[in-house]
PDB file of N, CA and C in Angstrom:
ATOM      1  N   UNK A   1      22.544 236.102 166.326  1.00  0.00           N
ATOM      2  CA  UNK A   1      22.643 236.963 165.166  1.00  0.00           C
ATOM      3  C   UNK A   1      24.062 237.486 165.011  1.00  0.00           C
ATOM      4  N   UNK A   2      24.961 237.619 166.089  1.00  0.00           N
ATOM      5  CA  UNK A   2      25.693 238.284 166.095  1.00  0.00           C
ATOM      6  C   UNK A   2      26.988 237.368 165.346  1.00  0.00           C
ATOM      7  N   UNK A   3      27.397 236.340 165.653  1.00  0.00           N
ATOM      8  CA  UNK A   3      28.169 235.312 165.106  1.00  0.00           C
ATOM      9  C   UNK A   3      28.195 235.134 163.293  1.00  0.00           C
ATOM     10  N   UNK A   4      26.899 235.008 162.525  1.00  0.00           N
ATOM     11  CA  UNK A   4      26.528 234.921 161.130  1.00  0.00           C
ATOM     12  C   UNK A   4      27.258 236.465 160.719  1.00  0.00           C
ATOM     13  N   UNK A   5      26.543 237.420 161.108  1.00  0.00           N
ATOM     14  CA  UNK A   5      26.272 238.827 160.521  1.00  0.00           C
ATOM     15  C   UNK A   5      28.131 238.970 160.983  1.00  0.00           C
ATOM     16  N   UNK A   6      28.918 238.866 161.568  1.00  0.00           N
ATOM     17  CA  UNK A   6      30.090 239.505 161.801  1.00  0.00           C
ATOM     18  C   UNK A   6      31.374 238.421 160.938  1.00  0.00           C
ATOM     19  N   UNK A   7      30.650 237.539 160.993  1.00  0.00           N
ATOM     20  CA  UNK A   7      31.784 236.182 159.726  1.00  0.00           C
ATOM     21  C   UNK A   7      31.563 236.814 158.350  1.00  0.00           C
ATOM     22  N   UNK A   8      30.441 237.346 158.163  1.00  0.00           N
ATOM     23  CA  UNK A   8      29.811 237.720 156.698  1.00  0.00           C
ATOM     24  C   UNK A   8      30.686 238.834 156.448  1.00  0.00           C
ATOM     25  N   UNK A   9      30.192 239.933 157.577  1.00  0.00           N
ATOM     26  CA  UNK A   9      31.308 241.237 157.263  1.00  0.00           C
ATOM     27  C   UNK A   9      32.679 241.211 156.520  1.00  0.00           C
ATOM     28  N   UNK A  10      33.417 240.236 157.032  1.00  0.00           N
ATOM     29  CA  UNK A  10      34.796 240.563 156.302  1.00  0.00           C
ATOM     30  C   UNK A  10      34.425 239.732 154.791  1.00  0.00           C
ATOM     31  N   UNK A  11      33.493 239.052 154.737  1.00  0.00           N
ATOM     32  CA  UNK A  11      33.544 238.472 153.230  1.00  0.00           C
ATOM     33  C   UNK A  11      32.641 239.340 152.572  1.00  0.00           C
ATOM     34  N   UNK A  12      31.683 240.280 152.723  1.00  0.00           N
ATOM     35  CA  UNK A  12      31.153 241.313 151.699  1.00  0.00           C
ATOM     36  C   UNK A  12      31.880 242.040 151.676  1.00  0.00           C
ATOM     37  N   UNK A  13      33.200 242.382 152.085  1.00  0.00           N
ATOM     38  CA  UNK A  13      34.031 243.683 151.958  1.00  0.00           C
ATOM     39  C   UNK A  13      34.539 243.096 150.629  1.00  0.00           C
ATOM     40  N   UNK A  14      35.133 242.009 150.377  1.00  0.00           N
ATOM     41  CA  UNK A  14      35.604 241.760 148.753  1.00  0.00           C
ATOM     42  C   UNK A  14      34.578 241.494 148.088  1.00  0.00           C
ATOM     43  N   UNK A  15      33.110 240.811 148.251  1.00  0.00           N
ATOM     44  CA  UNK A  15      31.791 240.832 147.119  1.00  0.00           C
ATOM     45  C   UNK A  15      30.869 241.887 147.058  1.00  0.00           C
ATOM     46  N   UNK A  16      30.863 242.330 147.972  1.00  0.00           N
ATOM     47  CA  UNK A  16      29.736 243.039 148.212  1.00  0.00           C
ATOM     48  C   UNK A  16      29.665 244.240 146.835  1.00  0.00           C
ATOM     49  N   UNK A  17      28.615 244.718 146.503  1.00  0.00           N
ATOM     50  CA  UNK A  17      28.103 245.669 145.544  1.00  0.00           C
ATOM     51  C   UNK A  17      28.542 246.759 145.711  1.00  0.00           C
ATOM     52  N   UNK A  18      30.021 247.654 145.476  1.00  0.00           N
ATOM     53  CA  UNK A  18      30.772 248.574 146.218  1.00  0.00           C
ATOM     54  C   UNK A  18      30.224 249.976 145.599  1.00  0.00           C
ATOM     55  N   UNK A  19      29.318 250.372 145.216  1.00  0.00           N
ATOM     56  CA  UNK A  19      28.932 251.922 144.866  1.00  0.00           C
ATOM     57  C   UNK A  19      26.901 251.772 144.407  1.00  0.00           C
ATOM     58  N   UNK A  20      26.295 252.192 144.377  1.00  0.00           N
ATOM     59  CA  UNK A  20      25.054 251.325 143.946  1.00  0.00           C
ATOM     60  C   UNK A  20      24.986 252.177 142.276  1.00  0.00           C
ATOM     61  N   UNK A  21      26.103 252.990 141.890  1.00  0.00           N
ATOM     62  CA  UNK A  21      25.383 252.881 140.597  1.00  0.00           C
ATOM     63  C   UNK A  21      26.695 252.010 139.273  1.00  0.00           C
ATOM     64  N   UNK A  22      27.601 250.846 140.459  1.00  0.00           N
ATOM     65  CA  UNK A  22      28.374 249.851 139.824  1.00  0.00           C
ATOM     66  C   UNK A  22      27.439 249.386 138.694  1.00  0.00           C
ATOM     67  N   UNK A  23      27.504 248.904 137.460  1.00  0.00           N
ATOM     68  CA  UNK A  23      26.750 248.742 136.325  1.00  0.00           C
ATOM     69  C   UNK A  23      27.388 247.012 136.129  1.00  0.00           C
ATOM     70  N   UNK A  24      28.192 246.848 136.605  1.00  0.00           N
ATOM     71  CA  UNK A  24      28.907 245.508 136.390  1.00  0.00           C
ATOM     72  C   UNK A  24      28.457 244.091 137.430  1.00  0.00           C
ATOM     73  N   UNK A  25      28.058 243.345 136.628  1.00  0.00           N
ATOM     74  CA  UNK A  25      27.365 242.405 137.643  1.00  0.00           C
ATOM     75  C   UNK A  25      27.880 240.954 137.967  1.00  0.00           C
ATOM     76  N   UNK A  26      27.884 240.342 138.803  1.00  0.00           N
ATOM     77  CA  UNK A  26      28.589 238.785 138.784  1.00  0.00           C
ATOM     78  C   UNK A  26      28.059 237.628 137.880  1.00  0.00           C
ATOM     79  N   UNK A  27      26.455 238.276 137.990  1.00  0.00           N
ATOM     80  CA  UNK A  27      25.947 237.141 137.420  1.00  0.00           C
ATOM     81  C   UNK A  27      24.756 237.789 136.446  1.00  0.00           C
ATOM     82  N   UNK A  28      24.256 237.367 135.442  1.00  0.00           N
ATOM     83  CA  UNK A  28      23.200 238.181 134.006  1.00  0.00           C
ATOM     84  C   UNK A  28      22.001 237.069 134.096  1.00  0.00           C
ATOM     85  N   UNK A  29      20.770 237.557 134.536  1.00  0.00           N
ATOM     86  CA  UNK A  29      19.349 236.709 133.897  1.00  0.00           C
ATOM     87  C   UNK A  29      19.448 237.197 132.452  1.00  0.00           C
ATOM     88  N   UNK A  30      18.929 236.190 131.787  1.00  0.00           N
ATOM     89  CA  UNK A  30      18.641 236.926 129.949  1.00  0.00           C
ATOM     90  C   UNK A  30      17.162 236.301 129.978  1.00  0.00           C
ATOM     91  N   UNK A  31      16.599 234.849 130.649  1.00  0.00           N
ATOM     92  CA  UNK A  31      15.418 234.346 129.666  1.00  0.00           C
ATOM     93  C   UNK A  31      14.344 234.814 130.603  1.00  0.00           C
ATOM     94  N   UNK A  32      13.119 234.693 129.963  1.00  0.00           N
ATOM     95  CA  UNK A  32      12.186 235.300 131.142  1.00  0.00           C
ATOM     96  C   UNK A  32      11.618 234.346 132.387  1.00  0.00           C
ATOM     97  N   UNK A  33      11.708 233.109 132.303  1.00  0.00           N
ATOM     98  CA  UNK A  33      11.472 232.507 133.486  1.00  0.00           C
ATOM     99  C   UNK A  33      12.218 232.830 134.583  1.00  0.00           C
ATOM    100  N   UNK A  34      14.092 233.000 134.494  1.00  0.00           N
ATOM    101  CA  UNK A  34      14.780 233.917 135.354  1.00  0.00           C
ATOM    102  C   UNK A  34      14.537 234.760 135.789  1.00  0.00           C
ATOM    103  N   UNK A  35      14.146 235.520 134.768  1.00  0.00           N
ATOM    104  CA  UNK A  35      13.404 236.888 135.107  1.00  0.00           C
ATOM    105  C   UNK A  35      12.987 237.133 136.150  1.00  0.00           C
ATOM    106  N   UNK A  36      11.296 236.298 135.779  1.00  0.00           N
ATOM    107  CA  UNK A  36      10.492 236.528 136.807  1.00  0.00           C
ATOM    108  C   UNK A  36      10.995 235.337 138.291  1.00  0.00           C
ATOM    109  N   UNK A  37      11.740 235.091 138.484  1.00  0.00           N
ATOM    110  CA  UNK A  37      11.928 234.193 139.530  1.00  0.00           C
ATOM    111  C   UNK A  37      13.001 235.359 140.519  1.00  0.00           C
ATOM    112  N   UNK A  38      13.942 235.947 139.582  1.00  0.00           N
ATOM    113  CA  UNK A  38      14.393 237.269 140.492  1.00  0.00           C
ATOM    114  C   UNK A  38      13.947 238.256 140.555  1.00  0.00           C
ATOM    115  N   UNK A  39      12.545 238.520 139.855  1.00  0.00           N
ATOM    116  CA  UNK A  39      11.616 239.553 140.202  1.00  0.00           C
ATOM    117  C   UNK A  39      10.836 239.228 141.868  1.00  0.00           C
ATOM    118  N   UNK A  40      10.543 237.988 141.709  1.00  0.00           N
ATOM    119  CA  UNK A  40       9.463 237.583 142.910  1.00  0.00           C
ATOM    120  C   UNK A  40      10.599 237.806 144.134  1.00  0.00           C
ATOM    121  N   UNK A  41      11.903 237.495 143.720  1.00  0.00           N
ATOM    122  CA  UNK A  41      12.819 237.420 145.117  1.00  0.00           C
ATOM    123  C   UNK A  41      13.109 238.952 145.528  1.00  0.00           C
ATOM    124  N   UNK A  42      12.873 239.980 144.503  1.00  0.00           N
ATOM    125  CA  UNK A  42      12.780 240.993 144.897  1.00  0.00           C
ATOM    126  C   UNK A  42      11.662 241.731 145.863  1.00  0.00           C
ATOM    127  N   UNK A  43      11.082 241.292 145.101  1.00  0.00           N
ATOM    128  CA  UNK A  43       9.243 241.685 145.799  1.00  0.00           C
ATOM    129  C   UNK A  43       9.023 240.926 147.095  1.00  0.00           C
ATOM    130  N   UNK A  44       9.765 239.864 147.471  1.00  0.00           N
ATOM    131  CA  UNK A  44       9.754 239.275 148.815  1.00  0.00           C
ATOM    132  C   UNK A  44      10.583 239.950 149.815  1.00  0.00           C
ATOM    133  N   UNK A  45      11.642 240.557 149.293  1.00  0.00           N
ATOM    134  CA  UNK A  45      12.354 242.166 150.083  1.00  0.00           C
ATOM    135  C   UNK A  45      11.762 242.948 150.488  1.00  0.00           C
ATOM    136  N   UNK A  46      11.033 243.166 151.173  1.00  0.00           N
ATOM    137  CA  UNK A  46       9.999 244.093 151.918  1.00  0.00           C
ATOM    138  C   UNK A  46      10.590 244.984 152.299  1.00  0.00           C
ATOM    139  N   UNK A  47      10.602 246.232 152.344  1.00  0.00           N
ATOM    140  CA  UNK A  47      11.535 247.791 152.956  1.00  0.00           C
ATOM    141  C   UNK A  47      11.103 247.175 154.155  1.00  0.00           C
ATOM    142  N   UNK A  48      12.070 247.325 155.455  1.00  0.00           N
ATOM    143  CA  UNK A  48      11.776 247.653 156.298  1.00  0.00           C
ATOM    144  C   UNK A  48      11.419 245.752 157.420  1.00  0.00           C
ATOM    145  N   UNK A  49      11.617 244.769 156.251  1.00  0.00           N
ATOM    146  CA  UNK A  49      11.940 243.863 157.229  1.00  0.00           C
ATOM    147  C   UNK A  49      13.079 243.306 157.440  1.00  0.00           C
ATOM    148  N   UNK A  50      12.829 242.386 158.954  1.00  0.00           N
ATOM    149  CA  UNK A  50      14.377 242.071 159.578  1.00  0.00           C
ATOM    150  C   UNK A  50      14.225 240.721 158.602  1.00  0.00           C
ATOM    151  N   UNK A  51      15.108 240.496 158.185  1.00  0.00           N
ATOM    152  CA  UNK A  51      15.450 239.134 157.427  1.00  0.00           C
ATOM    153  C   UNK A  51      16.702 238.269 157.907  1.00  0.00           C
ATOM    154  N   UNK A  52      16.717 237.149 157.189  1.00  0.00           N
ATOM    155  CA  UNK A  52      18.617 236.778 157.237  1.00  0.00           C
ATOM    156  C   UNK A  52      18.413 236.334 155.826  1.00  0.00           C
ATOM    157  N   UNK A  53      19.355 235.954 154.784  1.00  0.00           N
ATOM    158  CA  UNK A  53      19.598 235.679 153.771  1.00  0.00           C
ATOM    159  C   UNK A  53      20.740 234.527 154.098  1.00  0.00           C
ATOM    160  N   UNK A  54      20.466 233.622 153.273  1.00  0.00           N
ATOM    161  CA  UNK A  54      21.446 232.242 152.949  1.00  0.00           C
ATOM    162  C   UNK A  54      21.815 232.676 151.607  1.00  0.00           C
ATOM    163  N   UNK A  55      23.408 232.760 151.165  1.00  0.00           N
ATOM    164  CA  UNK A  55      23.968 233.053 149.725  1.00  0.00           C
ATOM    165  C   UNK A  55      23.985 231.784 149.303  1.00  0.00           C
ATOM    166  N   UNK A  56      24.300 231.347 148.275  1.00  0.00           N
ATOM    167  CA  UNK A  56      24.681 230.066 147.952  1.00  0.00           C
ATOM    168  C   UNK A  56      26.022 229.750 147.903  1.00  0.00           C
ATOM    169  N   UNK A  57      26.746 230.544 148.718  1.00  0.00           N
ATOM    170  CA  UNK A  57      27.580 229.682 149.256  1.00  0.00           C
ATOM    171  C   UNK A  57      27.993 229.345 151.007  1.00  0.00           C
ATOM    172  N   UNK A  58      26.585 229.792 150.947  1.00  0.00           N
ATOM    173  CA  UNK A  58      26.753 229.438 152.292  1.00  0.00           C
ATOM    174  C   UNK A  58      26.513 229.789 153.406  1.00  0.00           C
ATOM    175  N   UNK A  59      27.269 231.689 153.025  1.00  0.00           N
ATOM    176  CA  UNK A  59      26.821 232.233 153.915  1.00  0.00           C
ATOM    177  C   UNK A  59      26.335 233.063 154.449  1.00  0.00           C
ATOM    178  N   UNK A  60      25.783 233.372 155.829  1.00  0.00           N
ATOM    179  CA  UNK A  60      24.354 233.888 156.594  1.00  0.00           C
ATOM    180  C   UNK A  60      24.851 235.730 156.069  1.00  0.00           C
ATOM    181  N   UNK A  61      23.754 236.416 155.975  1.00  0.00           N
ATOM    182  CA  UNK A  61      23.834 238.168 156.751  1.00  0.00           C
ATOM    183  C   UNK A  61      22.386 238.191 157.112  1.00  0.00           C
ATOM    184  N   UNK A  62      22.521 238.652 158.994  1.00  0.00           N
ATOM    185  CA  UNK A  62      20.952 239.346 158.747  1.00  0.00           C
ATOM    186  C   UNK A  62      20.986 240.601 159.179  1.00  0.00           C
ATOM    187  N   UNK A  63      19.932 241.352 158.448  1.00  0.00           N
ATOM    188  CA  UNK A  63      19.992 242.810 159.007  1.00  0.00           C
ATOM    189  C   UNK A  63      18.403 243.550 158.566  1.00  0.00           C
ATOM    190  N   UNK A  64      18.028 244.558 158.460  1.00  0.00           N
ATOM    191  CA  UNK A  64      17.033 245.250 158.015  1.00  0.00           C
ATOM    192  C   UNK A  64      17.210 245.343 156.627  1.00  0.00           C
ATOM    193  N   UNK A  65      15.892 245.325 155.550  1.00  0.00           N
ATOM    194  CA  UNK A  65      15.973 245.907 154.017  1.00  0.00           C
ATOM    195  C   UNK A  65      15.993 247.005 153.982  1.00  0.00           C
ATOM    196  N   UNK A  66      16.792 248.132 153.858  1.00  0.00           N
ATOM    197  CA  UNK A  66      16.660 249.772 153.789  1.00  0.00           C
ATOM    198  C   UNK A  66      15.474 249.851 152.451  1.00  0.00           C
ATOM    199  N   UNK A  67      15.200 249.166 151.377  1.00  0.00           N
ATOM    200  CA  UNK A  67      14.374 249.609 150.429  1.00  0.00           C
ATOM    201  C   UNK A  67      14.076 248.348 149.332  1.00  0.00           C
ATOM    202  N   UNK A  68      12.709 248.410 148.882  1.00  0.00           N
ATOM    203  CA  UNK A  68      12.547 247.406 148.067  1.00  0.00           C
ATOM    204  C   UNK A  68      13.581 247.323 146.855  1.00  0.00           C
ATOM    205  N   UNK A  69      14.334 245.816 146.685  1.00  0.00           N
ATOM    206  CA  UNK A  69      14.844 246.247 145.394  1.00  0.00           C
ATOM    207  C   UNK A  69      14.783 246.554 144.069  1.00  0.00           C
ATOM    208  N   UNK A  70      15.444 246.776 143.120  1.00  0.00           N
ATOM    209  CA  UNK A  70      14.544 246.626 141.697  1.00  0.00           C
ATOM    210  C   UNK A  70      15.495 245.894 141.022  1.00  0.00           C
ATOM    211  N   UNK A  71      14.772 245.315 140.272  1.00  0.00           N
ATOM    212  CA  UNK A  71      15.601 244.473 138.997  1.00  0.00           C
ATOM    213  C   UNK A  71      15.974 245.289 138.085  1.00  0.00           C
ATOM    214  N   UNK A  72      16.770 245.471 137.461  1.00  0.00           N
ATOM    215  CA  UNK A  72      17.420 246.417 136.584  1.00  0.00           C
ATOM    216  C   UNK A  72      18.469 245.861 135.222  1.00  0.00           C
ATOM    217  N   UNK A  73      18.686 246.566 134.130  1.00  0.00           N
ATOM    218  CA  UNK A  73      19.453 246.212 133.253  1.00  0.00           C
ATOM    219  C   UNK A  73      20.787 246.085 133.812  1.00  0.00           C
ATOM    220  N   UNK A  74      21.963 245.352 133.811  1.00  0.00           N
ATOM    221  CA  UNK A  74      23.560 245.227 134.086  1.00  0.00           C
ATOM    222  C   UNK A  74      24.124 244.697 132.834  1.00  0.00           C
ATOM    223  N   UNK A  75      25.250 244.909 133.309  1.00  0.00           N
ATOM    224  CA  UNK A  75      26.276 244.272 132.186  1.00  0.00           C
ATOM    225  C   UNK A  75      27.462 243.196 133.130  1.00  0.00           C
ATOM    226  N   UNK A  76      28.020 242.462 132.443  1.00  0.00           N
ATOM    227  CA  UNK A  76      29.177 241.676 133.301  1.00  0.00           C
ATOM    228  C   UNK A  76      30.915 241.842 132.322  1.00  0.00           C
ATOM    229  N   UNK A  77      31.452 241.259 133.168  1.00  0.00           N
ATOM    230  CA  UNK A  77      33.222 241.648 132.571  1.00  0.00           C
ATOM    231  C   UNK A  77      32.876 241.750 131.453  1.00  0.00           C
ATOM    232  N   UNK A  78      32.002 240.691 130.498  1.00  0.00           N
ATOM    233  CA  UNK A  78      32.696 240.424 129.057  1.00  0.00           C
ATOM    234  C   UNK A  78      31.653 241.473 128.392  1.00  0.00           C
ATOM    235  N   UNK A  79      30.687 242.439 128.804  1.00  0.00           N
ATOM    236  CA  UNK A  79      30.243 243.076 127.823  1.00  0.00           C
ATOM    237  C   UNK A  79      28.192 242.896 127.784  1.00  0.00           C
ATOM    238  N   UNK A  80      28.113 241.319 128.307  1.00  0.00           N
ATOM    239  CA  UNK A  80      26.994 241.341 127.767  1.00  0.00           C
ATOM    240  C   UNK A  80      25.962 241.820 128.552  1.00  0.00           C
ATOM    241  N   UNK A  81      24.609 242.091 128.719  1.00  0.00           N
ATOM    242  CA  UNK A  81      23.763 242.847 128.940  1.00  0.00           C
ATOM    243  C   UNK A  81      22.692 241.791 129.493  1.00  0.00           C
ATOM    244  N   UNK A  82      22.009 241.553 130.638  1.00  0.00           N
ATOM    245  CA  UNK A  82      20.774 241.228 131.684  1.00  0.00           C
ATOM    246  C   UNK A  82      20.470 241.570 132.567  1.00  0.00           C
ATOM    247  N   UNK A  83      19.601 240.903 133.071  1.00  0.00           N
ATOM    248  CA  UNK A  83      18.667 241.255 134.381  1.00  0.00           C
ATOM    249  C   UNK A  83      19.469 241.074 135.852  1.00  0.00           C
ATOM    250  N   UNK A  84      19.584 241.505 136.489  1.00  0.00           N
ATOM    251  CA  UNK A  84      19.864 241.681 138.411  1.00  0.00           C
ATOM    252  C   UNK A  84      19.623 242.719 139.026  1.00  0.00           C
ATOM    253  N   UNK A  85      19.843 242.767 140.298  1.00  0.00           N
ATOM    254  CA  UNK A  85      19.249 243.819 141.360  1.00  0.00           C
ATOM    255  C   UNK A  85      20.259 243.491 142.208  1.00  0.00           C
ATOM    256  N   UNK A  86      20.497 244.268 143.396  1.00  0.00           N
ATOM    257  CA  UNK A  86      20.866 244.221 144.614  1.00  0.00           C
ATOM    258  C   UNK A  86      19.762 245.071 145.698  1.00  0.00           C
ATOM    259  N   UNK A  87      19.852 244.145 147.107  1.00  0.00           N
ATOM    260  CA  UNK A  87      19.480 244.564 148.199  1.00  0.00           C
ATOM    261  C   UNK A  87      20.169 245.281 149.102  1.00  0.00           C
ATOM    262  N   UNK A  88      19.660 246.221 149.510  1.00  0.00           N
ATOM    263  CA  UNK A  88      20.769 247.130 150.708  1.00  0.00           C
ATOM    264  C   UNK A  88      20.075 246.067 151.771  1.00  0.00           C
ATOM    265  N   UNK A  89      20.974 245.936 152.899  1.00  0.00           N
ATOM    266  CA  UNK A  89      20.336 245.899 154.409  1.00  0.00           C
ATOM    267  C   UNK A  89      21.065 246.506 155.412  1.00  0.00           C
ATOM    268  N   UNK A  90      20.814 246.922 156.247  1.00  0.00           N
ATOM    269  CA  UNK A  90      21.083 248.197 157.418  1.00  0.00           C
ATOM    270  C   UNK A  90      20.784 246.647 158.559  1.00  0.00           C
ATOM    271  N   UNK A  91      21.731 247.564 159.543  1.00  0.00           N
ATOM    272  CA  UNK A  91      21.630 246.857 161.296  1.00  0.00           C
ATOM    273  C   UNK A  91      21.394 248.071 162.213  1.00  0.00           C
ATOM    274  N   UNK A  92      19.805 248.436 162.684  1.00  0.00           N
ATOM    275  CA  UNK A  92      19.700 249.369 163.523  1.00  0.00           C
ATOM    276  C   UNK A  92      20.344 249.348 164.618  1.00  0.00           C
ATOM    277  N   UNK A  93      21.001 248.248 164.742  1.00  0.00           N
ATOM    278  CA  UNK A  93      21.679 248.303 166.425  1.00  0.00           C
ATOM    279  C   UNK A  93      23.481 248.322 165.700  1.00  0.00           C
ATOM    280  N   UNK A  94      24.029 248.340 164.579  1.00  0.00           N
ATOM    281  CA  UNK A  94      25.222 249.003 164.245  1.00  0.00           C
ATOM    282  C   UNK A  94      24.803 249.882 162.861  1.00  0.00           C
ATOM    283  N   UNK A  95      24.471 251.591 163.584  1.00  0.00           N
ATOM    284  CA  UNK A  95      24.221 252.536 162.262  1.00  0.00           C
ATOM    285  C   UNK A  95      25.145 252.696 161.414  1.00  0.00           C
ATOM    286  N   UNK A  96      26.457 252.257 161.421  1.00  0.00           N
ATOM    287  CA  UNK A  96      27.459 252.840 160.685  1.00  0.00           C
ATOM    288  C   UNK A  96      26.938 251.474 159.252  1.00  0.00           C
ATOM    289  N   UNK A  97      26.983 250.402 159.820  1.00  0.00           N
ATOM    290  CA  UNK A  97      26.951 249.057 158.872  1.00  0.00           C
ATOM    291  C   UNK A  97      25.742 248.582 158.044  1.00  0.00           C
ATOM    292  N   UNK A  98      26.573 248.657 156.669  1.00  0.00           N
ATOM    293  CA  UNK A  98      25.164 248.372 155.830  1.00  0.00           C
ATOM    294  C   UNK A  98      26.279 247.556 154.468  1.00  0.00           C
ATOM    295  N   UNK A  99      25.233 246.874 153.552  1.00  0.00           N
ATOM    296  CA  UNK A  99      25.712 245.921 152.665  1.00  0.00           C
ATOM    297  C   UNK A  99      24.861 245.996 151.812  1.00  0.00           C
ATOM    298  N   UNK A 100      24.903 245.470 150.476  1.00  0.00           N
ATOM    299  CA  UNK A 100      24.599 246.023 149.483  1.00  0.00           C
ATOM    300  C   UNK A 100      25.179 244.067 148.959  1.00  0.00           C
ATOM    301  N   UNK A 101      23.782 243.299 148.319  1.00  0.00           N
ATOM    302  CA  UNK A 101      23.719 241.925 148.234  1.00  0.00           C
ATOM    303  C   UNK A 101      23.295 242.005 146.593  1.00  0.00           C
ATOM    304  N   UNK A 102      24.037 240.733 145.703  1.00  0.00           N
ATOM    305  CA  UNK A 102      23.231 240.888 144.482  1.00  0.00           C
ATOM    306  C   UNK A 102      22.352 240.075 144.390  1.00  0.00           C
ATOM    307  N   UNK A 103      21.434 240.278 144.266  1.00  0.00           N
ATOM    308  CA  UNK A 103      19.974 238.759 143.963  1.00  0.00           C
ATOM    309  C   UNK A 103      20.389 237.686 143.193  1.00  0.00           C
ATOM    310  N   UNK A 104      21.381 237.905 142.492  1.00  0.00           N
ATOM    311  CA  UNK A 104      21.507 237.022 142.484  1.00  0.00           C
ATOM    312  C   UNK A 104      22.664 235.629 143.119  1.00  0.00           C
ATOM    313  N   UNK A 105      22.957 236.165 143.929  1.00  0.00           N
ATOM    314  CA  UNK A 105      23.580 235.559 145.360  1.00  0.00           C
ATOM    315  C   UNK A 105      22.933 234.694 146.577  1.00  0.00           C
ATOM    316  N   UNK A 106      21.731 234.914 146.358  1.00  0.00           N
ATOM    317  CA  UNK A 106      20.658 234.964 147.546  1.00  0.00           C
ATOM    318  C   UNK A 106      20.259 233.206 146.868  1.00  0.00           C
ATOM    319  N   UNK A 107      20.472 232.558 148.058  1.00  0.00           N
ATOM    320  CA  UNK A 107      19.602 231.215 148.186  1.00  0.00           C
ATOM    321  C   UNK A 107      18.275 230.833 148.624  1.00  0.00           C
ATOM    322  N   UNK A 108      18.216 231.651 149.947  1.00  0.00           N
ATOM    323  CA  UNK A 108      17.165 231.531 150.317  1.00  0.00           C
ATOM    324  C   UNK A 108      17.025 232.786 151.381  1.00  0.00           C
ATOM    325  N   UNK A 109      15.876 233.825 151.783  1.00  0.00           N
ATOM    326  CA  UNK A 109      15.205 234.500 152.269  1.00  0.00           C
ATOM    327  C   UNK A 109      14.670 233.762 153.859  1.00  0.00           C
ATOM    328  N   UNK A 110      14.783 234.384 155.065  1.00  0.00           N
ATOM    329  CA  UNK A 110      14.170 233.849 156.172  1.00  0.00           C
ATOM    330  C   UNK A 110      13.177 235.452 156.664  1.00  0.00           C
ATOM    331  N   UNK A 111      12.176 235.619 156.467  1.00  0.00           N
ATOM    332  CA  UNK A 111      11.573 236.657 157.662  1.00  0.00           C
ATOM    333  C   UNK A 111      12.270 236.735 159.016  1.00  0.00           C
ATOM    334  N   UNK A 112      12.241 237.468 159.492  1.00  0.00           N
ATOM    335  CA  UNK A 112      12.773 237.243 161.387  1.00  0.00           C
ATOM    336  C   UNK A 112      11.663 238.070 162.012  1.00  0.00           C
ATOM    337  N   UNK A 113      11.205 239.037 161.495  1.00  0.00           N
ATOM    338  CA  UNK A 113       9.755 239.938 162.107  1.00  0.00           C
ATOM    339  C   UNK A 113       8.265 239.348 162.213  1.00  0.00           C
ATOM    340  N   UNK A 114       8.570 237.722 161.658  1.00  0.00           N
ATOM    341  CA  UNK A 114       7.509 237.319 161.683  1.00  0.00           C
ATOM    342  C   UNK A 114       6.898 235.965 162.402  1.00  0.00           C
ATOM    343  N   UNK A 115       8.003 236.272 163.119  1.00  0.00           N
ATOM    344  CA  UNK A 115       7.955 234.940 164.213  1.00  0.00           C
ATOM    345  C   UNK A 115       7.268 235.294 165.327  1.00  0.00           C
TER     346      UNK A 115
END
């Protein structure tokens, strides 16, 4: 765990979601099949499980979900207006460290509490 989660660190310091009430997003759902496909990836965020996340580009963070996310209205550089969320995740074994992921970043979801 320790190798993924500490390569990741220095690359969410330039992506990562830097305030949670940032309104500006990387990426906008508008149609509703999107929608609901980053709704379900939300609802698979469970408060309180250990996960790892694959971004699509590549790469790993795992840590705890501090809270289910929500999908919410954003805007991006140019103005226009859709759907995203971000996930917090916490590392109970480093309290200071936590990250803040946008859903729509996320490739794929792994449980780790359920092995």
């Amino acid at each position: 765990m320790q190798g993924p989660r500490i390569a990741f660190r220095a690359h969410c310091l330039r992506t990562r979601f830097h305030a949670p009430m940032e309104t500006l997003a990387p990426h906008l759902y508008t149609n509703a099949a999107d929608i609901t496909l980053i709704e379900q990836r939300a609802h698979d965020l469970v408060s309180g499980a250990r996960i790892r996340i694959t971004l699509h580009d590549g790469n790993l963070v795992e840590g705890v979900v501090a809270e289910l996310p929500v999908v919410q209205q954003f805007r991006d550089a140019q103005g226009n207006e859709g759907m995203n969320g971000v996930v917090r995740l916490e590392d109970p074994d480093v309290p200071l460290w936590s990250v803040y992921l946008w859903l729509s970043d996320i490739h794929s979801v792994e449980r780790l509490d359920l092995r």
